[in-house]
Protein backbone atom coordinates (compact mmCIF):
# COMPACT_ATOMS: atom_id res chain seq x y z
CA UNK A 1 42.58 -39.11 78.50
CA UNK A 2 42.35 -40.48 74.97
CA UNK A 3 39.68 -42.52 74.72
CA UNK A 4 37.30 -39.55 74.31
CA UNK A 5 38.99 -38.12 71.26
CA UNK A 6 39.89 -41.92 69.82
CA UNK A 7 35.90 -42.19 70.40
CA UNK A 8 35.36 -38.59 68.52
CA UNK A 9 37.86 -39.56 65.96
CA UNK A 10 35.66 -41.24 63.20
CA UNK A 11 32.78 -38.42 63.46
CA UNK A 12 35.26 -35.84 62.64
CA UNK A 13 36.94 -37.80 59.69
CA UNK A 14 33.44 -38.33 58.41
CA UNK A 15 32.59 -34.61 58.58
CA UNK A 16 35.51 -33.65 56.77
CA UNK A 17 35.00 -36.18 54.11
CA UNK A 18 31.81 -34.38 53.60
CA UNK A 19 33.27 -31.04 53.67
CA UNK A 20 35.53 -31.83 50.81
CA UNK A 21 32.89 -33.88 49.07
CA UNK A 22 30.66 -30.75 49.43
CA UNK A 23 33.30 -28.31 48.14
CA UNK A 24 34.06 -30.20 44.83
CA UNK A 25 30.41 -30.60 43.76
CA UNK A 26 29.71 -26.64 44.52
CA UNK A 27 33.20 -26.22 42.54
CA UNK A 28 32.41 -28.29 39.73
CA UNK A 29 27.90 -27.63 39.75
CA UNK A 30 28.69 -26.18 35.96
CA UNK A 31 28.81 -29.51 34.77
CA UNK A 32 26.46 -31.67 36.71
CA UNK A 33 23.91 -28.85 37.67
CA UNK A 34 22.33 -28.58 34.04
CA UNK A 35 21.73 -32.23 33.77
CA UNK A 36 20.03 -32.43 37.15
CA UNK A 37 18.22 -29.57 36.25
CA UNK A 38 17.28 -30.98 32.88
CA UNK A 39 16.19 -34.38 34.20
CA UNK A 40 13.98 -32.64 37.13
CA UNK A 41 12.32 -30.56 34.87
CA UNK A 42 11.68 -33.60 32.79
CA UNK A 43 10.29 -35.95 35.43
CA UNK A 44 8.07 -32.98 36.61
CA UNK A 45 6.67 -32.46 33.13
CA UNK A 46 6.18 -36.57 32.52
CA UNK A 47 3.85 -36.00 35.95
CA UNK A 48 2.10 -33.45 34.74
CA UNK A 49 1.21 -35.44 32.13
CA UNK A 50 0.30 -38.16 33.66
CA UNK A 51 -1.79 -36.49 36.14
CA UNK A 52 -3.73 -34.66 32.83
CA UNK A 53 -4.04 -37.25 31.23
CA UNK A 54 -5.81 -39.02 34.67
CA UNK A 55 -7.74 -35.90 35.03
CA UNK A 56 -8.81 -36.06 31.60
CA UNK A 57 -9.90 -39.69 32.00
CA UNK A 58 -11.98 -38.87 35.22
CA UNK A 59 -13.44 -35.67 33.23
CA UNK A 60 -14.45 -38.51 30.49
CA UNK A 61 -16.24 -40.98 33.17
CA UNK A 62 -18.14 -38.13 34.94
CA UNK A 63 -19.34 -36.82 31.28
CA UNK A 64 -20.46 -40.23 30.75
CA UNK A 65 -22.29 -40.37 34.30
CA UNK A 66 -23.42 -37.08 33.21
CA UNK A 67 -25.04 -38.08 29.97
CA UNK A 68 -27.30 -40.68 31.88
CA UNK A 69 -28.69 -38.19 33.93
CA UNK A 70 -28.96 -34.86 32.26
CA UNK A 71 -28.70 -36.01 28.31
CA UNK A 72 -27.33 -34.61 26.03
CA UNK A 73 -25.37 -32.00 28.48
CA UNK A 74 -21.66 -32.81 28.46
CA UNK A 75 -18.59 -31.04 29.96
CA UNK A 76 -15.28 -31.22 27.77
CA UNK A 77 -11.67 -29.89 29.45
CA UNK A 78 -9.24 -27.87 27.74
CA UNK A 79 -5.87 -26.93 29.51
CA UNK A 80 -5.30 -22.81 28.97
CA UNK A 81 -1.18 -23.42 28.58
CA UNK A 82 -1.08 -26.31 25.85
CA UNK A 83 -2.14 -26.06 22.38
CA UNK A 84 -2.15 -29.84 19.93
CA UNK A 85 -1.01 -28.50 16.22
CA UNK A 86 -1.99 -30.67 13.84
CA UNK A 87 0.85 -31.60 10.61
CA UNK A 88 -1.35 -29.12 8.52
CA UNK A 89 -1.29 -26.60 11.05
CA UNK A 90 2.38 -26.90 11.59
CA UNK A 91 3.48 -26.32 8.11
CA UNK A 92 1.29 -23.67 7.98
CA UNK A 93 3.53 -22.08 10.57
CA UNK A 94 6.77 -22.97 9.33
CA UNK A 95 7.22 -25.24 12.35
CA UNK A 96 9.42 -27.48 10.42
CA UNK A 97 12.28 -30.55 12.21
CA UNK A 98 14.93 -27.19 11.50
CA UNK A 99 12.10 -24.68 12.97
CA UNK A 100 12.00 -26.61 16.20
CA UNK A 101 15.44 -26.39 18.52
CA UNK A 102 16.80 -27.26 21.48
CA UNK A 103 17.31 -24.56 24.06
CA UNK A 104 21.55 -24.31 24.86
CA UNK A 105 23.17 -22.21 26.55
CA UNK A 106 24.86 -19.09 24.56
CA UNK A 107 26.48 -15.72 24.31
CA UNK A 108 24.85 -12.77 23.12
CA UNK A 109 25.73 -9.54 22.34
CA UNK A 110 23.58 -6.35 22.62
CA UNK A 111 23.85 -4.38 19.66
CA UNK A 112 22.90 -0.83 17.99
CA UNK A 113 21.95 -0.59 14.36
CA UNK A 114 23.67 1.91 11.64
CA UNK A 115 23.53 1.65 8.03
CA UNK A 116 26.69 1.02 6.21
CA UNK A 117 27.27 0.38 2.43
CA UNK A 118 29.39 -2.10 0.38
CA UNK A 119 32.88 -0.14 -0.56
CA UNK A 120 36.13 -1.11 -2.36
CA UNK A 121 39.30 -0.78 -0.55
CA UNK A 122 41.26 1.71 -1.67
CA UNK A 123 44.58 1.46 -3.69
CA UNK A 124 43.91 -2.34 -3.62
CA UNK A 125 40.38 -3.11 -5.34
CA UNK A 126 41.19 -1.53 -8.22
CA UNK A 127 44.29 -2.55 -9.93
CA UNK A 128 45.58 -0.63 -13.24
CA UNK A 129 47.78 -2.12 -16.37
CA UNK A 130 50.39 -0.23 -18.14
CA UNK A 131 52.31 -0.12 -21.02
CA UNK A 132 55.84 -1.58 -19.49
CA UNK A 133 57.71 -0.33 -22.58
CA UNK A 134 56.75 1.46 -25.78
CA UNK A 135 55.29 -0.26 -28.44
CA UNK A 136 52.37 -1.25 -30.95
CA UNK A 137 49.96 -3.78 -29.30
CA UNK A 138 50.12 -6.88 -31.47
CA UNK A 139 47.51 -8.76 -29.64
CA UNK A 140 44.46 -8.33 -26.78
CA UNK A 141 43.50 -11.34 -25.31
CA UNK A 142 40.63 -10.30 -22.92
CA UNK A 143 37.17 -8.75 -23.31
CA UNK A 144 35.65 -6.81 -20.72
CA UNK A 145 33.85 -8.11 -17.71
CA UNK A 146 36.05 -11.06 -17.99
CA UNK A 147 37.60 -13.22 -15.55
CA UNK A 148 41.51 -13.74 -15.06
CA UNK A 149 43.59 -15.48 -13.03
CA UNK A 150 47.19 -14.22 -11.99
CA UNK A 151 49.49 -15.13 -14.78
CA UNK A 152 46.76 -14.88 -17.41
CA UNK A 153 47.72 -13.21 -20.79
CA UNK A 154 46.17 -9.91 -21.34
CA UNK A 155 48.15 -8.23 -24.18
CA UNK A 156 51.24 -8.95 -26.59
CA UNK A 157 53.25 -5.80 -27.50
CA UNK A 158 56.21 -4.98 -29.93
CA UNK A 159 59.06 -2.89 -29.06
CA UNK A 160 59.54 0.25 -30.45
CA UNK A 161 61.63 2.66 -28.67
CA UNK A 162 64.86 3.15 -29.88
CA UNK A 163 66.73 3.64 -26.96
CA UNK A 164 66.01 0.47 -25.57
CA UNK A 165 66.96 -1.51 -28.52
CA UNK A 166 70.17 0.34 -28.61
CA UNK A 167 70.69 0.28 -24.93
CA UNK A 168 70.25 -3.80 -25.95
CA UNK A 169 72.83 -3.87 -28.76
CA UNK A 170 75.44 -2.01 -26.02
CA UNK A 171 74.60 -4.87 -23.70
CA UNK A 172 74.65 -7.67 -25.70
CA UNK A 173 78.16 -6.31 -27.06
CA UNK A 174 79.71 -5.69 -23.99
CA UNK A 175 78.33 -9.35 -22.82
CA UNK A 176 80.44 -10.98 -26.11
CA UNK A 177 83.18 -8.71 -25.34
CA UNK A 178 83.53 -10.07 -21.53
CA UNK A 179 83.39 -13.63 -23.25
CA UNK A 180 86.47 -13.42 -25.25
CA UNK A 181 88.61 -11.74 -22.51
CA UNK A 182 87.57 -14.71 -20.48
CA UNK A 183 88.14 -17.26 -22.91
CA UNK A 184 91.58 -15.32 -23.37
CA UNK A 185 92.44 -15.40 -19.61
CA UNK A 186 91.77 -19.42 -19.57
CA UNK A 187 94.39 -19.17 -22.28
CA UNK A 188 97.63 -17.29 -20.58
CA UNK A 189 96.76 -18.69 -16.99
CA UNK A 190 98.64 -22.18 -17.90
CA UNK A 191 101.22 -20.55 -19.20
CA UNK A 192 101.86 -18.03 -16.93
CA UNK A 193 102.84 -20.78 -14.46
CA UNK A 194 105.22 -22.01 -16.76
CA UNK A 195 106.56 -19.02 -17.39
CA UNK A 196 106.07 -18.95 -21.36
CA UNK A 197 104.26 -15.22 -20.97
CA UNK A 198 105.34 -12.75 -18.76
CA UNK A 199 102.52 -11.94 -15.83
CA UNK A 200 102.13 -7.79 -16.80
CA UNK A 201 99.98 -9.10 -19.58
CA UNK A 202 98.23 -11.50 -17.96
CA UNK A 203 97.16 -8.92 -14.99
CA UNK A 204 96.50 -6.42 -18.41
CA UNK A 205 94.28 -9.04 -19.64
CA UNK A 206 92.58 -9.51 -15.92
CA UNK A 207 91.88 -5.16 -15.38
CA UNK A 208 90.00 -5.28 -18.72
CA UNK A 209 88.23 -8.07 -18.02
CA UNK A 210 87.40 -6.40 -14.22
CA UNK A 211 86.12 -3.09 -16.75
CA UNK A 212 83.90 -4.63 -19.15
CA UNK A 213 82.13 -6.29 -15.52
CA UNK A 214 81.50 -2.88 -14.15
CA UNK A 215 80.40 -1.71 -17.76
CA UNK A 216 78.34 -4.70 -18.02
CA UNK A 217 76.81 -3.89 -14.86
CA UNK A 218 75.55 0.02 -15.58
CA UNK A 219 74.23 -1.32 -18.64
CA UNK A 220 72.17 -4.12 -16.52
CA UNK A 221 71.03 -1.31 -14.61
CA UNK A 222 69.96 1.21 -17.72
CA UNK A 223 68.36 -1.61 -18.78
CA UNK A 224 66.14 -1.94 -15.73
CA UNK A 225 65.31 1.77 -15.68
CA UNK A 226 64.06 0.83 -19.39
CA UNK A 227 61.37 -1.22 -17.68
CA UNK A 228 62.80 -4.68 -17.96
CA UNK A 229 63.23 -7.29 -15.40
CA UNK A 230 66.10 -8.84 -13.93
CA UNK A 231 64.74 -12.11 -14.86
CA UNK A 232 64.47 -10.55 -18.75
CA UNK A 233 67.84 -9.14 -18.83
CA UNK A 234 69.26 -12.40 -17.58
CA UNK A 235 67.19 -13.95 -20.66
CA UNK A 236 68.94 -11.88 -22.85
CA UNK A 237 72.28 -12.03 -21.61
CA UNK A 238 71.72 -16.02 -21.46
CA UNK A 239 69.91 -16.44 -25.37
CA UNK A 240 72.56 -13.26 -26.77
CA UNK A 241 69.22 -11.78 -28.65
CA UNK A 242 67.16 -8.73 -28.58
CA UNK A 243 63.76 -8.70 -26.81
CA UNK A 244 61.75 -6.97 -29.19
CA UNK A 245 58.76 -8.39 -28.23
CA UNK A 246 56.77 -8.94 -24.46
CA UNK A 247 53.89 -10.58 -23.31
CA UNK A 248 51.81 -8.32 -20.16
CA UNK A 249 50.08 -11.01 -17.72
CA UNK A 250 47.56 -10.09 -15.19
CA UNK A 251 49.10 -9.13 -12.09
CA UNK A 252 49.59 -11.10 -8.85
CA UNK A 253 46.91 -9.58 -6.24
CA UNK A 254 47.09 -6.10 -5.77
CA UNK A 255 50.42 -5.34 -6.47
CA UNK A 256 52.02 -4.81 -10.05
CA UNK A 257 55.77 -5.85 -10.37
CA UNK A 258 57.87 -5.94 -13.40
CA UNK A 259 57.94 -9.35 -13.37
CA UNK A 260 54.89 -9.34 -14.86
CA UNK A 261 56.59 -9.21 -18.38
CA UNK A 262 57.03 -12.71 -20.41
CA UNK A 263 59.35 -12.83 -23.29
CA UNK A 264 56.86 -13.45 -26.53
CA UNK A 265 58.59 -17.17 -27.41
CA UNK A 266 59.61 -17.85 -23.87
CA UNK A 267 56.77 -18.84 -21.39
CA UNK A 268 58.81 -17.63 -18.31
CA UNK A 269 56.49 -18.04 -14.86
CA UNK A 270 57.27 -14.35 -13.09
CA UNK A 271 58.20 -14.85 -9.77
CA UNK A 272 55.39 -12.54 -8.49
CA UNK A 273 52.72 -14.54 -9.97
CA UNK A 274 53.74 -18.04 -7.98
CA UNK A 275 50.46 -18.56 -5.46
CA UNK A 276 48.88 -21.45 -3.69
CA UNK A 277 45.33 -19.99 -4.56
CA UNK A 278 45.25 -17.37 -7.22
CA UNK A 279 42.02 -14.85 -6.59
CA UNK A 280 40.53 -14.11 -9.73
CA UNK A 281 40.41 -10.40 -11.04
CA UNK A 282 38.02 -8.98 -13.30
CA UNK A 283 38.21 -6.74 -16.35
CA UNK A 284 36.20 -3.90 -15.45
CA UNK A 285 37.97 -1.58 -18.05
CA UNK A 286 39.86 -1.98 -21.78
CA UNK A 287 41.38 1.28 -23.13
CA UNK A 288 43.46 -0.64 -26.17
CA UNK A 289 43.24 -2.03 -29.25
CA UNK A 290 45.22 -4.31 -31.55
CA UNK A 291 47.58 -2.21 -33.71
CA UNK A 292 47.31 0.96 -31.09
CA UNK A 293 50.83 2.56 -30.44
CA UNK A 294 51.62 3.33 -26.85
CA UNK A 295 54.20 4.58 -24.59
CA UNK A 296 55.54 3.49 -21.52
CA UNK A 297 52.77 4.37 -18.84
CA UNK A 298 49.74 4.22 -20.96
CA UNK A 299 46.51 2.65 -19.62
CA UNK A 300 46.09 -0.80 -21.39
CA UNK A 301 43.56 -2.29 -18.82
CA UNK A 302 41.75 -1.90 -15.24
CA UNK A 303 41.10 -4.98 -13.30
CA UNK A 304 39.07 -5.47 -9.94
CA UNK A 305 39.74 -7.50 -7.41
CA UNK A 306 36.57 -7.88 -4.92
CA UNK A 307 37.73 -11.44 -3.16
CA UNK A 308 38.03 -8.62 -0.44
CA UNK A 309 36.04 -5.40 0.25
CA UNK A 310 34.83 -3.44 3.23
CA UNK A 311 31.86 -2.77 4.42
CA UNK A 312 31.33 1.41 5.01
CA UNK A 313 29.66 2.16 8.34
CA UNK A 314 28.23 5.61 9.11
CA UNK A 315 27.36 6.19 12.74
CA UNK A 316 26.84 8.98 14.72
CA UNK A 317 29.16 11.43 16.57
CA UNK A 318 27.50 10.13 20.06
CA UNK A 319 28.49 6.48 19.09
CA UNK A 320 32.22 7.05 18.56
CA UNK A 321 32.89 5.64 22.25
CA UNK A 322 31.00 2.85 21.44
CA UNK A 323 32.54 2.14 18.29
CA UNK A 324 35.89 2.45 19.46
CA UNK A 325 35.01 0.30 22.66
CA UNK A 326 34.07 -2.98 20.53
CA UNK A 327 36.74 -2.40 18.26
CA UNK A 328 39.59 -2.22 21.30
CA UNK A 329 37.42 -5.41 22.86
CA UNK A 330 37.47 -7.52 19.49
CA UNK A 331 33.85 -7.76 19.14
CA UNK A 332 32.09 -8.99 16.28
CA UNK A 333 29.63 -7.14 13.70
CA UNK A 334 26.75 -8.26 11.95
CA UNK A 335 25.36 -7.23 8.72
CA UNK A 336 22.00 -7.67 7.78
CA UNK A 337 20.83 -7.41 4.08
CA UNK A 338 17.11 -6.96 3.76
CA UNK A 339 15.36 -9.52 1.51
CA UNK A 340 11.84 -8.75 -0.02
CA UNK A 341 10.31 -11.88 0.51
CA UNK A 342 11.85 -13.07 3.98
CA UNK A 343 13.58 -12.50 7.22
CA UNK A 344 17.15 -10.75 6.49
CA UNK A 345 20.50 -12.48 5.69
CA UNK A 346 22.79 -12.13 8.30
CA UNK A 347 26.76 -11.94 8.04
CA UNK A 348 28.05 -12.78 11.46
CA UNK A 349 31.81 -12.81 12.65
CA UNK A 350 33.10 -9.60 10.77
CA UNK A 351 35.61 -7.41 12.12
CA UNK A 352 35.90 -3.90 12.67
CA UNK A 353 39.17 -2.88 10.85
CA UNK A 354 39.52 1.01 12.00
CA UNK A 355 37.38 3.78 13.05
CA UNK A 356 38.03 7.47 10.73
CA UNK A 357 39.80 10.30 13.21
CA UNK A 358 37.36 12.68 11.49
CA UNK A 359 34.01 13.43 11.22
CA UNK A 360 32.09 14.00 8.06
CA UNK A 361 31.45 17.93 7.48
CA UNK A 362 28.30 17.83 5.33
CA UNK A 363 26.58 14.52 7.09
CA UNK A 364 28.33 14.64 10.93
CA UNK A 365 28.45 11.31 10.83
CA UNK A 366 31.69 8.87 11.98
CA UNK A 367 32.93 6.42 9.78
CA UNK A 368 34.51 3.29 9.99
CA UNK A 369 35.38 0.20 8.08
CA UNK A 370 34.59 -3.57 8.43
CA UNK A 371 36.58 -5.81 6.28
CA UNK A 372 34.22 -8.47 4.27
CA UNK A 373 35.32 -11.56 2.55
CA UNK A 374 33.85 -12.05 -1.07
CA UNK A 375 32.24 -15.02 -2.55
CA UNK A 376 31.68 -16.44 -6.00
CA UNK A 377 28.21 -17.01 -7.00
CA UNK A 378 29.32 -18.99 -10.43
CA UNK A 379 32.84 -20.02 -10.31
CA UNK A 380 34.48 -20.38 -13.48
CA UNK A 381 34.08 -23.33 -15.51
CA UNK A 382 36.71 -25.33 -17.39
CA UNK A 383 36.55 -24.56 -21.07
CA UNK A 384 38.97 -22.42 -23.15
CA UNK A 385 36.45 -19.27 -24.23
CA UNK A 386 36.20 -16.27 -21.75
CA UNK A 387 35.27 -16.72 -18.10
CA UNK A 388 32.18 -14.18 -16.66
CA UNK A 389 31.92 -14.93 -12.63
CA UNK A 390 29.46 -13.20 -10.09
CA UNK A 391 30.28 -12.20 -7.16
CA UNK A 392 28.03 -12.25 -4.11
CA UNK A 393 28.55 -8.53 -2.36
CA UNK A 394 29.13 -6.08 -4.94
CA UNK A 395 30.74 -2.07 -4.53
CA UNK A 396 27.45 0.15 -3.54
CA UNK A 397 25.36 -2.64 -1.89
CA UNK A 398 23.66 -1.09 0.95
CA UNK A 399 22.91 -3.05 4.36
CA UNK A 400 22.89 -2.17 7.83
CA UNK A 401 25.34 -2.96 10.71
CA UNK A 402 24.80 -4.51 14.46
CA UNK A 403 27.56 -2.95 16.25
CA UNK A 404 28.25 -4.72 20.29
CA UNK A 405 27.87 -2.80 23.26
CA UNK A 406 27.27 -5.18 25.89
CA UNK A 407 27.66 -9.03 26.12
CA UNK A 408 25.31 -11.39 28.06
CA UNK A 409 27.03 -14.67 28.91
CA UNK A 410 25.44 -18.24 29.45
CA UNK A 411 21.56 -16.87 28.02
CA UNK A 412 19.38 -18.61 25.79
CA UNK A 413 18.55 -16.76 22.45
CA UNK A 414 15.89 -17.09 20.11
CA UNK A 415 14.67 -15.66 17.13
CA UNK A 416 12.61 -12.51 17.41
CA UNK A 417 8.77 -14.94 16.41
CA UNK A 418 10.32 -17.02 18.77
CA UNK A 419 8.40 -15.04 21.92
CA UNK A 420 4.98 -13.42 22.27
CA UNK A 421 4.11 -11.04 24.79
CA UNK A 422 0.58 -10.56 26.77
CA UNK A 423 0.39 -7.99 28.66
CA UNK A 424 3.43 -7.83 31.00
CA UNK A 425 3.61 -11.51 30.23
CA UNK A 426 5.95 -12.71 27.54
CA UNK A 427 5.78 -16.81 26.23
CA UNK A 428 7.08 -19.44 24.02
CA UNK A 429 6.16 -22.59 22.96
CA UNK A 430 7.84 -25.75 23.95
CA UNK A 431 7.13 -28.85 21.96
CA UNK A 432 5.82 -31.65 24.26
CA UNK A 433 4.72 -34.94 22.16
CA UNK A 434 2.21 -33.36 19.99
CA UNK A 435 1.45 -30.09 22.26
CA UNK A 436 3.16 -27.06 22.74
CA UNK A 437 3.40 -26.00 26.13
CA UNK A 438 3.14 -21.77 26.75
CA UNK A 439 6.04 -21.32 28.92
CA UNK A 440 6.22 -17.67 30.69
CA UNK A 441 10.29 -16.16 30.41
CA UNK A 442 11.79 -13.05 31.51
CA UNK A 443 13.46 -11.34 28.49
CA UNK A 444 16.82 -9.29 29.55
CA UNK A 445 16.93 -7.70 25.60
CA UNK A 446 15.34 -7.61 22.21
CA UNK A 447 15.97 -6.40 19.64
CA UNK A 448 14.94 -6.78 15.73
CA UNK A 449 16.06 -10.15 14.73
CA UNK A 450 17.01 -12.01 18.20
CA UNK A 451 15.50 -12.42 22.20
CA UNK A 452 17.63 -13.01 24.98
CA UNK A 453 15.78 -14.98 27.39
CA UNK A 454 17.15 -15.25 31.29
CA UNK A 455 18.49 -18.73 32.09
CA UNK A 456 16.42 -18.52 35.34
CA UNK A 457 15.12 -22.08 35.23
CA UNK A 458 11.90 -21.39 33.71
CA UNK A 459 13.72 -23.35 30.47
CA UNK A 460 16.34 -25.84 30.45
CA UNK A 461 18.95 -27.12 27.87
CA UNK A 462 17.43 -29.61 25.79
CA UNK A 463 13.99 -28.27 25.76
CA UNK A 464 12.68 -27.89 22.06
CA UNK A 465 11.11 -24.39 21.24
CA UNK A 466 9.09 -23.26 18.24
CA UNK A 467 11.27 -21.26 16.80
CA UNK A 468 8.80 -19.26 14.82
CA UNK A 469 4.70 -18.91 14.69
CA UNK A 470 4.73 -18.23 18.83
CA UNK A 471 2.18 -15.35 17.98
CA UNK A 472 0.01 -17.49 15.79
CA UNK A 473 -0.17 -19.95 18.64
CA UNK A 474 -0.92 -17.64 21.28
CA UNK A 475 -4.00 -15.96 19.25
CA UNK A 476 -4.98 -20.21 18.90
CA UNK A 477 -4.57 -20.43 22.64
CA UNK A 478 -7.11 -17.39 23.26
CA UNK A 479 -9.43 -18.56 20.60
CA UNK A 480 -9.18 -22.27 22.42
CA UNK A 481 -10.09 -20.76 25.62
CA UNK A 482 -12.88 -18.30 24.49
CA UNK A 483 -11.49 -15.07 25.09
CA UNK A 484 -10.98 -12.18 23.34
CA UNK A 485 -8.17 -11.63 20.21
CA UNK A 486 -5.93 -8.68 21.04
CA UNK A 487 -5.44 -8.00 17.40
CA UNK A 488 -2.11 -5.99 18.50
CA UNK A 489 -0.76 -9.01 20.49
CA UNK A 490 2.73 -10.21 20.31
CA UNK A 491 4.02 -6.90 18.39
CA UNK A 492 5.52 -3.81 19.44
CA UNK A 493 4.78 -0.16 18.66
């Protein structure tokens, strides 16, 4: 009764060997199927060669055999799909090494276009310097347009208000004052323990002390509503002199502390100005002079600060859901600024930050903001005159926006001269030795700058396509061939 399954045994083993075997490769075909796919394609286009350049040998014997028996009458063949560029040809094209790319595999993003405009953030571009105290300006050590760093000296200013020098003189006395009843309570201590003074004039000594602390205190305070800072008042208490004169420093970032006060013969770092990487700030505005008296509050200077901006969208009402869609999703915008004499920069990877709750009254149009990271044109060089820097995006600087409302994954995309289209055809070129082969592809989406192309097998990763000049070629194809030039070939209308 067993031999027959003992017998059966080994064929089943087998087959379920081959199940498993089977599984895993259908499991894992991402990462062997391309190769395979790649190296097929290959081998089939090596055979075409071969087999053209065969044909093309016969075609050369039978024009030979030909020209012994009908002359001069000779039959040359030209294949309708591949075009030979010569190195002339090429760079007339702009097919250069960078020009010609490998297909790979990609995700794309299908986009609608709005215009948007270069902004400054508000309460945080522009930052504004005031008089900390009142005074006469002694000293202006920046020009407008100018570059500063965080910590830089901008101005030097002498103190004039009379309240805050006496509100010094209290402080200073009430400081010495606290030092002898110290000094005095070091004294009796000893003695108290060996009984030389009697202890109701030590604890005397002890609740003055404990009053000229709290008076010391309220005084530390008045001084801070004065304008000081903690770090200054501690300077005074420390040195026992007046501060009658400050140095005002440029901010750190967007935010103005009173730390940014330095005591004129003391170099004091502020605590707010300690950074790993200072951003620069320019001096877009100067509204003192040396010998100008000001009070507490005045304008001295305006500084800008464009290491960050946003960029100013303005879509429709219609496209709110859309809008709001790629901003829950996380998708990223493109900006594209126009250039007169070539394709358009693009900015890729920017984020939308928030979408307005309101619509515009006089334009019905939705706004929303894209935060955009600056960059310096000319950074600053080291020498000890004034600093002028340039920054690349500037406030006003119009461009328009490629917002995401639907993703393709695993496509191939090239650029826009990348594909021509014939009829209901559309091609590209692959580079094959020194032809280009017209490949037909389905396109899923165009639009002004990019193609998404189908991975459907009609190219493979690692084939090389022209990634420009594909109309050029095609017209060179029809000329090749004899037929007709469809002057409105390879553009849309």
């Amino acid at each position: 009764m067993r031999a027959p399954f003992a017998h059966s045994w080994p064929k089943l083993l087998a087959l379920i060997v081959m199940a498993v075997i089977a599984s895993v490769a259908i499991v894992k075909r991402q990462t062997w199927w391309p190769g395979v796919s790649a190296w097929a394609h290959q081998v089939g286009r090596d055979n075409a060669a071969t087999a053209a350049t065969a044909a093309d040998s016969h075609d050369e014997h039978a024009a030979t055999e030909a020209s012994h028996d009908h002359g001069d009458h000779e039959h040359a063949h030209s294949d309708a799909n591949s075009l030979e560029l010569s190195q002339q040809a090429r760079l007339n094209l702009g097919l250069t090494p960078e020009q010609i790319k490998p297909v790979v595999l990609q995700s794309y993003e299908r986009s609608f276009t709005v215009p948007g405009i270069v902004a400054e953030r508000p309460g945080r571009t522009h930052i504004e310097v005031s008089a900390p105290l009142t005074g006469v300006v002694t000293a202006v050590h920046v020009s407008p347009g100018e570059a500063v760093a965080p910590g830089a000296l901008l101005f030097e200013m002498r103190l004039t208000h009379e309240e805050l020098v006496q509100a010094q003189v209290e402080f200073l006395k009430t400081v010495s004052e606290l030092d002898v009843e110290q000094r005095e309570l070091e004294r009796l201590r000893p003695l108290l323990e060996k009984m030389i003074v009697a202890a109701t004039m030590v604890r005397e000594r002890e609740y003055a002390a404990d009053k000229l602390r709290a008076q010391l205190n309220a005084q530390r305070e008045a001084l801070r509503l004065h304008g000081l800072s903690q770090g200054q008042v501690d300077e005074i208490a420390k040195q026992r002199r007046l501060l009658r004169e400050v140095q005002v420093v440029a901010p750190s970032g967007s935010m103005s502390t009173p730390e940014e006060l330095r005591l004129s013969d003391k170099g004091t770092q502020p605590v707010a100005l300690v950074e790993e990487s200072p951003a620069l700030l320019l001096v877009q505005a100067l509204r003192v002079h040396k010998g100008q008296a000001l009070s507490a509050g005045d304008t001295m200077c305006v500084l800008a600060d464009y290491n960050e901006l946003y960029i100013e969208g303005a879509a429709f009402e219609q496209d709110g859901a859309a809008l709001n869609q790629a901003a829950a999703n996380g998708w990223k915008v493109a900006a594209l600024i126009q250039n007169p004499s070539g394709p358009p920069t693009i900015i890729a990877g920017l984020n939308i930050v928030y979408v307005a709750n309101e619509i515009d009254v006089e334009s019905r149009t939705l706004h929303f903001y894209i935060g955009l990271q600056n960059e310096l044109l000319t950074p600053p060089v080291e020498s000890a005159g004034p600093q002028f820097v340039n920054w690349r995006f500037r406030p006003g600087q119009r461009l328009q926006l490629q917002i995401p409302i639907e993703a393709f994954e695993q496509q191939i995309v090239v650029p826009v001269d990348a594909v021509t289209r014939d009829g209901a055809e559309q091609y590209v070129f692959v580079e094959n030795g020194k032809h280009f082969d017209r490949i037909p592809v389905h396109v899923r989406y165009r639009d002004q700058s990019s193609v998404v192309i189908a991975a459907d097998g009609a190219l493979f990763p690692g084939d090389r396509v022209a990634q420009r000049g594909a109309h050029q070629m095609q017209m060179a194809l029809k000329n090749k061939s004899g037929g007709a030039v469809d002057p409105h070939a390879g553009h849309n209308h």
